[in-house]
Protein backbone atom coordinates (compact mmCIF):
# COMPACT_ATOMS: atom_id res chain seq x y z
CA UNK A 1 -10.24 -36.40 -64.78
CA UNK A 2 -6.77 -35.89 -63.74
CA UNK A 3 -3.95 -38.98 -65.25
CA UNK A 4 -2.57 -40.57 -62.30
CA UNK A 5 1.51 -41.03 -61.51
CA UNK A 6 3.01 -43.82 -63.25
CA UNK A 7 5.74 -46.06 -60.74
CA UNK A 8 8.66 -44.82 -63.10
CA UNK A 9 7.38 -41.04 -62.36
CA UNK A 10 7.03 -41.55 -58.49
CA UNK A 11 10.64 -43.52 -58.44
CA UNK A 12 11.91 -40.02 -60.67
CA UNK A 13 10.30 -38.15 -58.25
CA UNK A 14 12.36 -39.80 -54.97
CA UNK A 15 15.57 -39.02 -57.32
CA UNK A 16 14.62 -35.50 -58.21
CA UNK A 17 14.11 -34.82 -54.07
CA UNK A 18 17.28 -36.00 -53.41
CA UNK A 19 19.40 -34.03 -55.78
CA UNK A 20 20.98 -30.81 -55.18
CA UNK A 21 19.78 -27.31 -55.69
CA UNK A 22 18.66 -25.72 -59.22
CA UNK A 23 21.46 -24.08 -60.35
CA UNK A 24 21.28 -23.86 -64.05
CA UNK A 25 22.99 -20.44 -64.31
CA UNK A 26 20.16 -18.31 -65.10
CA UNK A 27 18.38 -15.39 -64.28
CA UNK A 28 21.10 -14.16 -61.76
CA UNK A 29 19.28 -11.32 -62.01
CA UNK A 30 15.35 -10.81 -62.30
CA UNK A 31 14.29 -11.77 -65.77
CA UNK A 32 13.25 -8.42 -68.53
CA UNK A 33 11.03 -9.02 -71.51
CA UNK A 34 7.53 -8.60 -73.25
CA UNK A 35 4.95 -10.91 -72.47
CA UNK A 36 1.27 -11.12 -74.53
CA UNK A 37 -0.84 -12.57 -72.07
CA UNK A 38 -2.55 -9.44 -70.22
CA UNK A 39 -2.99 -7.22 -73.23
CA UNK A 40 -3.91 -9.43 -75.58
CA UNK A 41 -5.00 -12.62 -73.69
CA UNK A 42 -6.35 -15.27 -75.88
CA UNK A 43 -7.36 -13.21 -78.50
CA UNK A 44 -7.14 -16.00 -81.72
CA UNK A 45 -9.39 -14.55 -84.20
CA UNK A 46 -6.91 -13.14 -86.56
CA UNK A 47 -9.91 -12.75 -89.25
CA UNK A 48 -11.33 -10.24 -87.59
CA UNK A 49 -8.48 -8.52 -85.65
CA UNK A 50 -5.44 -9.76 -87.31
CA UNK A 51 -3.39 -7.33 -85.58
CA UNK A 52 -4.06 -7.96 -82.23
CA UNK A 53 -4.19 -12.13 -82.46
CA UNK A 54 -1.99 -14.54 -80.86
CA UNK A 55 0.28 -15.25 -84.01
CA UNK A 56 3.90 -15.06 -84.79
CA UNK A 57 3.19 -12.04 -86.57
CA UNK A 58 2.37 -10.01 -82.85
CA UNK A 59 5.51 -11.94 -81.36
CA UNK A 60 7.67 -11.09 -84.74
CA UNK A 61 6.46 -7.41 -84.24
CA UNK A 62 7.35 -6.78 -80.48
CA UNK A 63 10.75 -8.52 -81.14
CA UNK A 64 11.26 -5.99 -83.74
CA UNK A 65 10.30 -2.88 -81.77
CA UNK A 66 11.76 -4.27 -78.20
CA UNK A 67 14.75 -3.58 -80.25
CA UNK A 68 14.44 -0.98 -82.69
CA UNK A 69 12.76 1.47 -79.96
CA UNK A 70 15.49 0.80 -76.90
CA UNK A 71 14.20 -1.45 -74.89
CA UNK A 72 16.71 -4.56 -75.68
CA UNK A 73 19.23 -1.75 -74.88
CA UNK A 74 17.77 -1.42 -71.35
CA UNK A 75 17.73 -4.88 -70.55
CA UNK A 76 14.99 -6.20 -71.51
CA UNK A 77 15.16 -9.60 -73.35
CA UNK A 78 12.52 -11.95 -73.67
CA UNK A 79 9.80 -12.41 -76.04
CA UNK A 80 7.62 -14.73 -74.51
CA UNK A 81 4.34 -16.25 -75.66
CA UNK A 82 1.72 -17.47 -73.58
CA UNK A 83 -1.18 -19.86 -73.82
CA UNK A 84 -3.49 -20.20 -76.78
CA UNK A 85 -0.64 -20.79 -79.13
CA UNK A 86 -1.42 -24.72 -79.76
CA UNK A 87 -3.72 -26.60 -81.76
CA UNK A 88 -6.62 -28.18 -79.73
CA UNK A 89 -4.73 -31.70 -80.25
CA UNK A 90 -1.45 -32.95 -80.14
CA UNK A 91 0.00 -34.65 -83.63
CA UNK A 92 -0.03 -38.73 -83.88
CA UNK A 93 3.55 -38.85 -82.05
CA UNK A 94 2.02 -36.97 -79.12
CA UNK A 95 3.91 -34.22 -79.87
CA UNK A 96 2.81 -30.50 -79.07
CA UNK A 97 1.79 -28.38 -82.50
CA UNK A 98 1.82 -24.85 -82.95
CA UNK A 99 -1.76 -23.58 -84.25
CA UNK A 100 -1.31 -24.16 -88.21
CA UNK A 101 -2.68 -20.59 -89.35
CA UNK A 102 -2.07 -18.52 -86.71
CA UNK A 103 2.11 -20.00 -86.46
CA UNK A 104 2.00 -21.50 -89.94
CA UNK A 105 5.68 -21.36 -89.38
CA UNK A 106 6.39 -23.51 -86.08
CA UNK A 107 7.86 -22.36 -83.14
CA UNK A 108 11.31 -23.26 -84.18
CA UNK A 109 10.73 -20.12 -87.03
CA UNK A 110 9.81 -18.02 -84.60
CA UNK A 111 12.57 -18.62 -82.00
CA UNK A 112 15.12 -17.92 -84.81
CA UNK A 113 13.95 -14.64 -85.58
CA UNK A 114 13.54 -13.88 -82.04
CA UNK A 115 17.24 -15.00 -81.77
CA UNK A 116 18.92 -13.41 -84.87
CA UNK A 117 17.60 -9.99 -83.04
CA UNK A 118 19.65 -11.09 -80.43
CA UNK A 119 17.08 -10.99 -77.75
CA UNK A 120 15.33 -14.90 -76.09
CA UNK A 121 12.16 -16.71 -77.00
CA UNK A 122 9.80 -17.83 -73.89
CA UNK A 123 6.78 -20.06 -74.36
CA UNK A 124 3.89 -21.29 -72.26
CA UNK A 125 2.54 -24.69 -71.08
CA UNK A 126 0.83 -25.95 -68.20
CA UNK A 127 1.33 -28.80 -65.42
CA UNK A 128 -2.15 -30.34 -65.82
CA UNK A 129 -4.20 -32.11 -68.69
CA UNK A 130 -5.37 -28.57 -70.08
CA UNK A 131 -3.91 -25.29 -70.33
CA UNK A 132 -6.06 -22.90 -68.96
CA UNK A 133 -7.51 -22.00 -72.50
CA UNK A 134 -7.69 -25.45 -72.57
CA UNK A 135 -4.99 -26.41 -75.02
CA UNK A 136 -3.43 -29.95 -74.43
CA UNK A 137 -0.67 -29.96 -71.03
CA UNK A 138 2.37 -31.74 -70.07
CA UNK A 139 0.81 -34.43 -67.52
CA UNK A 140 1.82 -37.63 -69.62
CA UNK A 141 4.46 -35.98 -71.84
CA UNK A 142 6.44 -34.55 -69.90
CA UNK A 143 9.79 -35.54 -71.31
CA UNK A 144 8.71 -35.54 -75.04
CA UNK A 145 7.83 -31.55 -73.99
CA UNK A 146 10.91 -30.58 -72.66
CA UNK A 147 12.48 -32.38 -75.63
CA UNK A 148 10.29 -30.43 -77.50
CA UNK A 149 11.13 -27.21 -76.41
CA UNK A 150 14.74 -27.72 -76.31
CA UNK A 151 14.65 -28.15 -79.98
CA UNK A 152 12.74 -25.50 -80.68
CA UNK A 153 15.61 -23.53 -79.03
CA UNK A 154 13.38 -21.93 -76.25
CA UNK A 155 14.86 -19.83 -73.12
CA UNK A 156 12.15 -19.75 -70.48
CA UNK A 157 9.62 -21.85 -69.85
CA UNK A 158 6.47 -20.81 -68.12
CA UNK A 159 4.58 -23.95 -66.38
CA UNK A 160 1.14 -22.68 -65.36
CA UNK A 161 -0.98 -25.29 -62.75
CA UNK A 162 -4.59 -25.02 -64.38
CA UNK A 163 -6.45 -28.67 -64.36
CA UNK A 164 -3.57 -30.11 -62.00
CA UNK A 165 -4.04 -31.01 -58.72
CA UNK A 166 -2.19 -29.02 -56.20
CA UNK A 167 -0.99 -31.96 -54.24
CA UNK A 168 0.64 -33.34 -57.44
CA UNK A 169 2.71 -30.39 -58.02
CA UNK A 170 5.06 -31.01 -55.61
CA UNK A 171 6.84 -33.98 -57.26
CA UNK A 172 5.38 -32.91 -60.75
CA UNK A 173 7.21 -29.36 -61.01
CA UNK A 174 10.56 -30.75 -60.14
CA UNK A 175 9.83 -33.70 -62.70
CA UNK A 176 9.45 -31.43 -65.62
CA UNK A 177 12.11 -29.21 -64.34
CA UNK A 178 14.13 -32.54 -64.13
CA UNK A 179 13.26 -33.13 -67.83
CA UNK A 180 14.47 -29.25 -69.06
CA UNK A 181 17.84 -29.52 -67.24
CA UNK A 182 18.37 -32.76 -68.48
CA UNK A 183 17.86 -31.58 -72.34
CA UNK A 184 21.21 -29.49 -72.05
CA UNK A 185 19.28 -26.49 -73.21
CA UNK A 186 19.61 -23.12 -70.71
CA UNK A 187 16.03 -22.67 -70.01
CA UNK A 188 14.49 -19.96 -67.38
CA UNK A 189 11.94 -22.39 -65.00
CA UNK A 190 8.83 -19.67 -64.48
CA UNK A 191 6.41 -21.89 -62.22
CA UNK A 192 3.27 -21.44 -61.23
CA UNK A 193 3.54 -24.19 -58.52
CA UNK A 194 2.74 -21.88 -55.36
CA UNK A 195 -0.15 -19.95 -55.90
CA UNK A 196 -2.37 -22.84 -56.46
CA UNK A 197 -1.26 -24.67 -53.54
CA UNK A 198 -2.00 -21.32 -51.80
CA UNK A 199 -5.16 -21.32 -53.28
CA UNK A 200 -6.03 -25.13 -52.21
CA UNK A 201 -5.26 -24.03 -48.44
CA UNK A 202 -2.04 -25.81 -48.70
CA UNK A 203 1.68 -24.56 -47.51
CA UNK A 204 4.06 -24.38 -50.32
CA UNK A 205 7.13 -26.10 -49.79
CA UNK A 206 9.49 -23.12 -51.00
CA UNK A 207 12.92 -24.91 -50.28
CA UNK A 208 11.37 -27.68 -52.72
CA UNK A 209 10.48 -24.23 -54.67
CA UNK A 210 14.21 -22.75 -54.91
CA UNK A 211 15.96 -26.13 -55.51
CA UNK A 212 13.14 -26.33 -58.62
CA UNK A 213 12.41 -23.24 -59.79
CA UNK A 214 14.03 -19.62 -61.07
CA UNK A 215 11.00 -17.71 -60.58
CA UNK A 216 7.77 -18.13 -59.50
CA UNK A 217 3.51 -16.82 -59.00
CA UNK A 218 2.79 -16.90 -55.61
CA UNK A 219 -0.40 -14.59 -56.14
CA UNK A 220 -3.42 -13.28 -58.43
CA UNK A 221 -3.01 -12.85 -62.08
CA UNK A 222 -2.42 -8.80 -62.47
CA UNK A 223 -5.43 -7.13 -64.13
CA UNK A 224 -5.56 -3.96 -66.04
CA UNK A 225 -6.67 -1.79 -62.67
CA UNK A 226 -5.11 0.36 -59.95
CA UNK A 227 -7.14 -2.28 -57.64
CA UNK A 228 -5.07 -5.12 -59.12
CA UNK A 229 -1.64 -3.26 -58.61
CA UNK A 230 -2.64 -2.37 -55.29
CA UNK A 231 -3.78 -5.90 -54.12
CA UNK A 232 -0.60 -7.14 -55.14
CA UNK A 233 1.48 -4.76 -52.95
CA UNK A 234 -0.64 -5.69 -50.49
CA UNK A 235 -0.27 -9.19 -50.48
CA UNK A 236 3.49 -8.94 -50.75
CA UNK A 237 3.47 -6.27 -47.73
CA UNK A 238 1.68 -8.33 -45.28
CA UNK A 239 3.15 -11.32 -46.20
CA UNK A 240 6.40 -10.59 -46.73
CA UNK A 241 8.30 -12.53 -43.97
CA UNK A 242 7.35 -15.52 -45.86
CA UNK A 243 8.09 -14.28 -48.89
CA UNK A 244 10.59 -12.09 -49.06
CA UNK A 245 13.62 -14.80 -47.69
CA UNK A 246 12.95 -16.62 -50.72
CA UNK A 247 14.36 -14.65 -53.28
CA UNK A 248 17.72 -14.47 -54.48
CA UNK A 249 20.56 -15.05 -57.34
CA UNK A 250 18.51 -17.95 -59.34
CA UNK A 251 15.17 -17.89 -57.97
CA UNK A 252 12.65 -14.70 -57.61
CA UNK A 253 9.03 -14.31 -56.28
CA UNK A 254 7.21 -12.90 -59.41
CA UNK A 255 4.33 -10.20 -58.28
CA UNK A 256 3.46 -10.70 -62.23
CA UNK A 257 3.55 -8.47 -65.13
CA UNK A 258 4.07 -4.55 -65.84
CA UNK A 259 0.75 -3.10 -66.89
CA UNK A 260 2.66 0.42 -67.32
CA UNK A 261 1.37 1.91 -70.60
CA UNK A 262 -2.17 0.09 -70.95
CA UNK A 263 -5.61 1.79 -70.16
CA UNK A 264 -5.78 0.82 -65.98
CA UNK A 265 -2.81 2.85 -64.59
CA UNK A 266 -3.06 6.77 -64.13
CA UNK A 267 0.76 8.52 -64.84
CA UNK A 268 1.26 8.59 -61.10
CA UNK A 269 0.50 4.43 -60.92
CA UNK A 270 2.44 3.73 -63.50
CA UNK A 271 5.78 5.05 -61.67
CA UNK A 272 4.03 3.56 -58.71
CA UNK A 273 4.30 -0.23 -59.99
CA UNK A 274 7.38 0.14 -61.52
CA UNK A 275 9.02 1.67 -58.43
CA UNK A 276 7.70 -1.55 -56.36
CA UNK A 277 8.45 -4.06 -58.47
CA UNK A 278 12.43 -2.97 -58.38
CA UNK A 279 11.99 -2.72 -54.44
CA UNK A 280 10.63 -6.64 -54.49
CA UNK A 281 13.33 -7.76 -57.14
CA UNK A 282 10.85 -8.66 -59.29
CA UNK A 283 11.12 -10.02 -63.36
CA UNK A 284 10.61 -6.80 -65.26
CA UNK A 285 7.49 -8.28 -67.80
CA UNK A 286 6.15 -5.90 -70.00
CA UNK A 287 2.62 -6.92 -71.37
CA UNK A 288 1.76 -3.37 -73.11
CA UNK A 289 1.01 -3.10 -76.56
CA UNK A 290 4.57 -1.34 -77.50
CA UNK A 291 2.95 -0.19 -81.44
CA UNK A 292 0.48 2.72 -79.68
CA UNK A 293 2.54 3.16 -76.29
CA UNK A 294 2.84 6.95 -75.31
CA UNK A 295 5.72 8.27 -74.49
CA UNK A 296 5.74 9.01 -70.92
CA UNK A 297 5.17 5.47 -70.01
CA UNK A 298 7.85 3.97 -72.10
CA UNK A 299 9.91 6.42 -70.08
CA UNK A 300 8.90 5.07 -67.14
CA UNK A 301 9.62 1.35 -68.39
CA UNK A 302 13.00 2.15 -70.04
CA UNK A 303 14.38 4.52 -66.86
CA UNK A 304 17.77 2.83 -66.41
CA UNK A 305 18.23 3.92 -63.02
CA UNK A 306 15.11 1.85 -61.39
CA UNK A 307 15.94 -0.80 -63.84
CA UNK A 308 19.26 -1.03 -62.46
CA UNK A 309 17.72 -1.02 -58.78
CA UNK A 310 15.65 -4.01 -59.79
CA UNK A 311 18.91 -5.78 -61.47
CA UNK A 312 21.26 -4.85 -58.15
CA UNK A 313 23.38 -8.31 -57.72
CA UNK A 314 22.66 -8.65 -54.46
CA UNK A 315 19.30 -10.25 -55.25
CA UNK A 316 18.27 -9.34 -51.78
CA UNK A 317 14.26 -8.42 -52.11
CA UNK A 318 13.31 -5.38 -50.06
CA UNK A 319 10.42 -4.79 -47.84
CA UNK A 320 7.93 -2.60 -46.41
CA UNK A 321 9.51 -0.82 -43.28
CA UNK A 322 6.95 1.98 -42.90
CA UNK A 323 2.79 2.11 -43.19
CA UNK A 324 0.53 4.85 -41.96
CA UNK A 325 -2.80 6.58 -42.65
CA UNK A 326 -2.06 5.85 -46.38
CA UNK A 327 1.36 6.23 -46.74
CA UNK A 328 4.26 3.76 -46.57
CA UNK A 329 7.73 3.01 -46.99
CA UNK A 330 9.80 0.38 -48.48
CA UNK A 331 13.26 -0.22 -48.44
CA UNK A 332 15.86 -2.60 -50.60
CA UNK A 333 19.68 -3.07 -49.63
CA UNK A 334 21.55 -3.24 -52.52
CA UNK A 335 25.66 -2.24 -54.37
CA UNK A 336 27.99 -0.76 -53.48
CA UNK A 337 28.28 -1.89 -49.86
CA UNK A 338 30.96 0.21 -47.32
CA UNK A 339 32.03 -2.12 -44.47
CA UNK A 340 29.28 -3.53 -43.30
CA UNK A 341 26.83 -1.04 -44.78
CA UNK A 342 24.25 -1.38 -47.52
CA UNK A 343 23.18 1.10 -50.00
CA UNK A 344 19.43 1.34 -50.49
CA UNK A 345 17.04 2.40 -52.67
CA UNK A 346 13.42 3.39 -50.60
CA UNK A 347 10.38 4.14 -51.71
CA UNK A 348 7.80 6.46 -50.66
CA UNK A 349 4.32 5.51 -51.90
CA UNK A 350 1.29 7.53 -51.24
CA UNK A 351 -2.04 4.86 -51.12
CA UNK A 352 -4.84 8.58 -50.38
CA UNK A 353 -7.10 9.08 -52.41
CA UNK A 354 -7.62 12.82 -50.53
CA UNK A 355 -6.41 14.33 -53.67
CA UNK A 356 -3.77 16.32 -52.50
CA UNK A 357 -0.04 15.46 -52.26
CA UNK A 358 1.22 14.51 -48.92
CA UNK A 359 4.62 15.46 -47.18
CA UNK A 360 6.70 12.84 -45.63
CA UNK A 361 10.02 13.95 -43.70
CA UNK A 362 12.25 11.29 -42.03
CA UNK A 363 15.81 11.29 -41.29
CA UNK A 364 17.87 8.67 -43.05
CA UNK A 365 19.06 7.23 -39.79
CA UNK A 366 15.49 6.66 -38.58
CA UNK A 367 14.97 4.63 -42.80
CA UNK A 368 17.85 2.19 -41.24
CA UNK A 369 20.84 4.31 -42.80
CA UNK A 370 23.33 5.08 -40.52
CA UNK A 371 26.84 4.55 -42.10
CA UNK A 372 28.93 6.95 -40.86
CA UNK A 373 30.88 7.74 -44.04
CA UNK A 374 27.20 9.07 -45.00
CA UNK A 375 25.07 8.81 -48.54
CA UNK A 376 24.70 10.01 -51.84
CA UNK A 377 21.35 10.70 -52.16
CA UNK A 378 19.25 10.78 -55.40
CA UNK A 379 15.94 10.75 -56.54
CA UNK A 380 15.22 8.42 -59.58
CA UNK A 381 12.92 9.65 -61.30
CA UNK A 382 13.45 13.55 -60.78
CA UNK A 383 16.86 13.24 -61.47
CA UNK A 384 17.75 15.21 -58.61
CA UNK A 385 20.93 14.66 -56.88
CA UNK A 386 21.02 15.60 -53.19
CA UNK A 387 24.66 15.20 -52.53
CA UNK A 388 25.93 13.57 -49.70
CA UNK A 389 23.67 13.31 -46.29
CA UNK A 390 24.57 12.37 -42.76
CA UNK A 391 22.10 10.18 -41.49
CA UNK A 392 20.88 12.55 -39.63
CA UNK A 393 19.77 14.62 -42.00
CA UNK A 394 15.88 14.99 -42.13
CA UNK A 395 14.81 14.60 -45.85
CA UNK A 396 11.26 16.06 -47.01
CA UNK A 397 9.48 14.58 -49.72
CA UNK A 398 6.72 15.22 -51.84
CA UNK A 399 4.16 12.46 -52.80
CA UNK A 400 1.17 11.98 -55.06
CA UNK A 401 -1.62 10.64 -54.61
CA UNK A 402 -1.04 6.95 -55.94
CA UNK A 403 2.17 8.07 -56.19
CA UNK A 404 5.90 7.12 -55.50
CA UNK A 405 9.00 8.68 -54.30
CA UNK A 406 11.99 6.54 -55.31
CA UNK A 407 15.07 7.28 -53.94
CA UNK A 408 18.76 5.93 -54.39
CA UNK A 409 21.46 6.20 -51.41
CA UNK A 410 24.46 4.82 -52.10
CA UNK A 411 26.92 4.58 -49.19
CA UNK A 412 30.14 6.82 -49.32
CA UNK A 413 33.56 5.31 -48.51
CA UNK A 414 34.25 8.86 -47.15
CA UNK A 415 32.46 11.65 -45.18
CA UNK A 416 34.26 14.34 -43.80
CA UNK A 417 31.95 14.67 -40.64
CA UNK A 418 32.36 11.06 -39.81
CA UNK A 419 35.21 11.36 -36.71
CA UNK A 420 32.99 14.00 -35.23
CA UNK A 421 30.17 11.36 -35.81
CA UNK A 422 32.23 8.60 -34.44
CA UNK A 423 32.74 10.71 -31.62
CA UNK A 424 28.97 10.69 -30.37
CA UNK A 425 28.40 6.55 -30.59
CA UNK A 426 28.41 4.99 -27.46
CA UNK A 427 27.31 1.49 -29.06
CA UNK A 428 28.75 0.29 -32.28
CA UNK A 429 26.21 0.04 -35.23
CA UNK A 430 25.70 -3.54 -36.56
CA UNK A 431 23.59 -2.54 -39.83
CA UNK A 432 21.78 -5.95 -40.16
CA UNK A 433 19.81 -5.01 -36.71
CA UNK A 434 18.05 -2.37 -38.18
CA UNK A 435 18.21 -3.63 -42.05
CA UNK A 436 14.14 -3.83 -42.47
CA UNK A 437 13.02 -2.18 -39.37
CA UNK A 438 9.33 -2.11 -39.35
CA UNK A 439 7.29 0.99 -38.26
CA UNK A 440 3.96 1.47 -37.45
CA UNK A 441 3.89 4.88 -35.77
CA UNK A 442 4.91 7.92 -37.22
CA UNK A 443 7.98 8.83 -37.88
């Protein structure tokens, strides 16, 4: 069932392999925006629930409150649609169409009024004959789509792999990708190209990946459940000496989108995912329906402080160093940097179910954070400040059940105790043997 590769796509695809590196200038940073697709799927009966349908008038709706109720102001900037936005056919010039009463419109409306609130417009297809609604794909058209897109003045394209086969995706992804550069248009590359060659027992290629991609899925679709959240952290926990090299400045592993503020999460979880997903570097993706959201969890999406933990520069994705009868530790370098010391932001998260909070009480030298000059310590969502600590300070912590503790420690460039610290080290530190340590005792 699935079109074959013409001779002009395989010779495109020997060019493509040659060329150098993706480097379109984009997401330098991990991608922020709204997405539809887990809170309102493919919900297209706008006769019976008009509000909740995919139709411009959702998308025209979350532009307006992304901005009107500070979330554009945070960083978040894309309003992205996702599948079931098509008619079931393409038009006599094989050209994609927009669903005729649900975008009577176009896409080309729509992007402009996502534009003129000065935030990006996102849209979905999928490397295969179907969508995975089963809307028409790009095998076949793949040019004429990127064309497409481009003139619809799109930002990010999502590529999803449904009704492709896996082995195809190798040369097909970097085709299309090919095709999107070559349009002139900017356009975020979101691909979908790992997962199901994870799924079909095969071993993605991620330097193919980087060179093709800004961001991809390399696991499950996120469903509206602590279960979900936590199988996700999982995956990218025990995995994550794959995974984690692979991110960077242009091209992100994306753990999939923020549930924060739908019916699945507890408070606690909420903080939880949000807290992880800075710690991985991950795109910050709302899919929440922002018209009903309560106020405590569009606190926890709009705190500037994680967001700006997720956004560090470095782009370096952090890892879990810690894990123990329930609880664990992860840890991201990021800005400012001392010498040849990181700052970090770690994160305590508390996987018992017992009920009761649990203490946890390390020093900061024994986290990986021994800079002499010492750190700033401060927890972000507490808003406590700690002042400056010696790494040899023992810090006690609190945690939830399902909870997080998310702490900032930004290296000092001075620390009055650090000639008398000097003093006791026999062996000079070199942080990047202990960046990442990995513990599986107590501490």
């Amino acid at each position: 069932m699935f079109k074959k590769w013409t001779s002009v796509g395989a010779i495109l695809a020997v060019l493509i392999s040659s060329a150098v590196s993706l480097e379109n200038g984009l997401a330098r940073t991990p991608p922020m925006g709204w997405l539809a697709w887990e809170r309102f799927r493919c919900n297209t009966d706008c006769k019976n629930d008009p509000d909740n349908c995919i139709s411009e008038n959702l998308f025209r709706t979350m532009a307006d409150i992304v901005v009107s109720e500070g979330y554009a102001n945070v960083g978040y900037e894309y309003i992205n649609v996702d599948d079931c936005w098509l008619e079931k056919e393409r038009n006599q010039y094989g050209e994609l169409v927009p669903d005729r009463t649900r975008f009577p419109r176009g896409m080309k409306a729509l992007s402009d009024y996502v534009h003129a609130k000065g935030l990006k417009f996102g849209i979905y297809e999928d490397f295969g004959n179907y969508t995975c609604a089963g809307y028409p794909g790009v095998i076949g058209n793949l040019q004429q789509d990127a064309e497409t897109f481009a003139s619809w003045d799109v930002d990010y394209v999502k590529l999803d792999g449904c009704y492709a086969h896996p082995s195809e995706m190798d040369r097909g992804y970097p085709e299309f990708g090919f095709y999107l550069n070559r349009t002139g248009r900017a356009m975020i590359y979101s691909c979908s190209w790992p997962v199901y060659q994870i799924y079909a027992g095969m071993a993605p290629n991620f330097t193919s990946i980087i060179q093709s991609c800004n961001m991809w899925r390399n696991f499950d679709d996120i469903q509206d459940s602590w279960a979900s959240v936590e199988s996700i952290i999982d995956y990218y926990g025990n995995n994550q000496d794959v995974i984690v090299p692979n991110a960077g400045p242009g091209h992100w592993n994306d753990p999939d989108m923020l549930i924060i503020g739908n019916f699945g999460l507890s408070y606690e979880q909420s903080k939880t995912q949000m807290a992880i997903w800075a710690i991985l570097a991950a795109p910050l993706l709302m899919s929440v329906d922002l018209r009903t959201i309560r106020s405590e969890y569009k606190a926890i999406l709009q705190n500037k402080k994680i967001i700006s933990v997720d956004q560090d520069p470095l782009g370096i994705q952090g890892r879990r160093i810690y894990k123990h009868k329930g609880i664990e530790i992860w840890s991201r370098p990021i800005t400012p940097l001392y010498q040849n010391y990181f700052s970090y932001a770690i994160a305590f998260v508390n996987r018992r179910t017992d009920g009761t909070p649990s203490d946890v009480a390390v020093t900061l030298k024994e986290l990986g954070l021994s800079s002499p000059t010492g750190y700033r310590v401060e927890d972000l969502y507490e808003d406590v400040d700690y002042g400056v600590l010696s790494p040899q300070t023992k810090i006690k912590v609190k945690v939830n059940p399902s909870g997080v503790v998310i702490l900032r420690a930004d290296v000092q460039v001075d620390f009055d105790r650090r000639v008398s610290y000097y003093t006791t080290q026999r062996t000079p530190y070199n942080p990047l043997n202990q960046v990442f340590r990995i513990r599986n005792n107590g501490f």
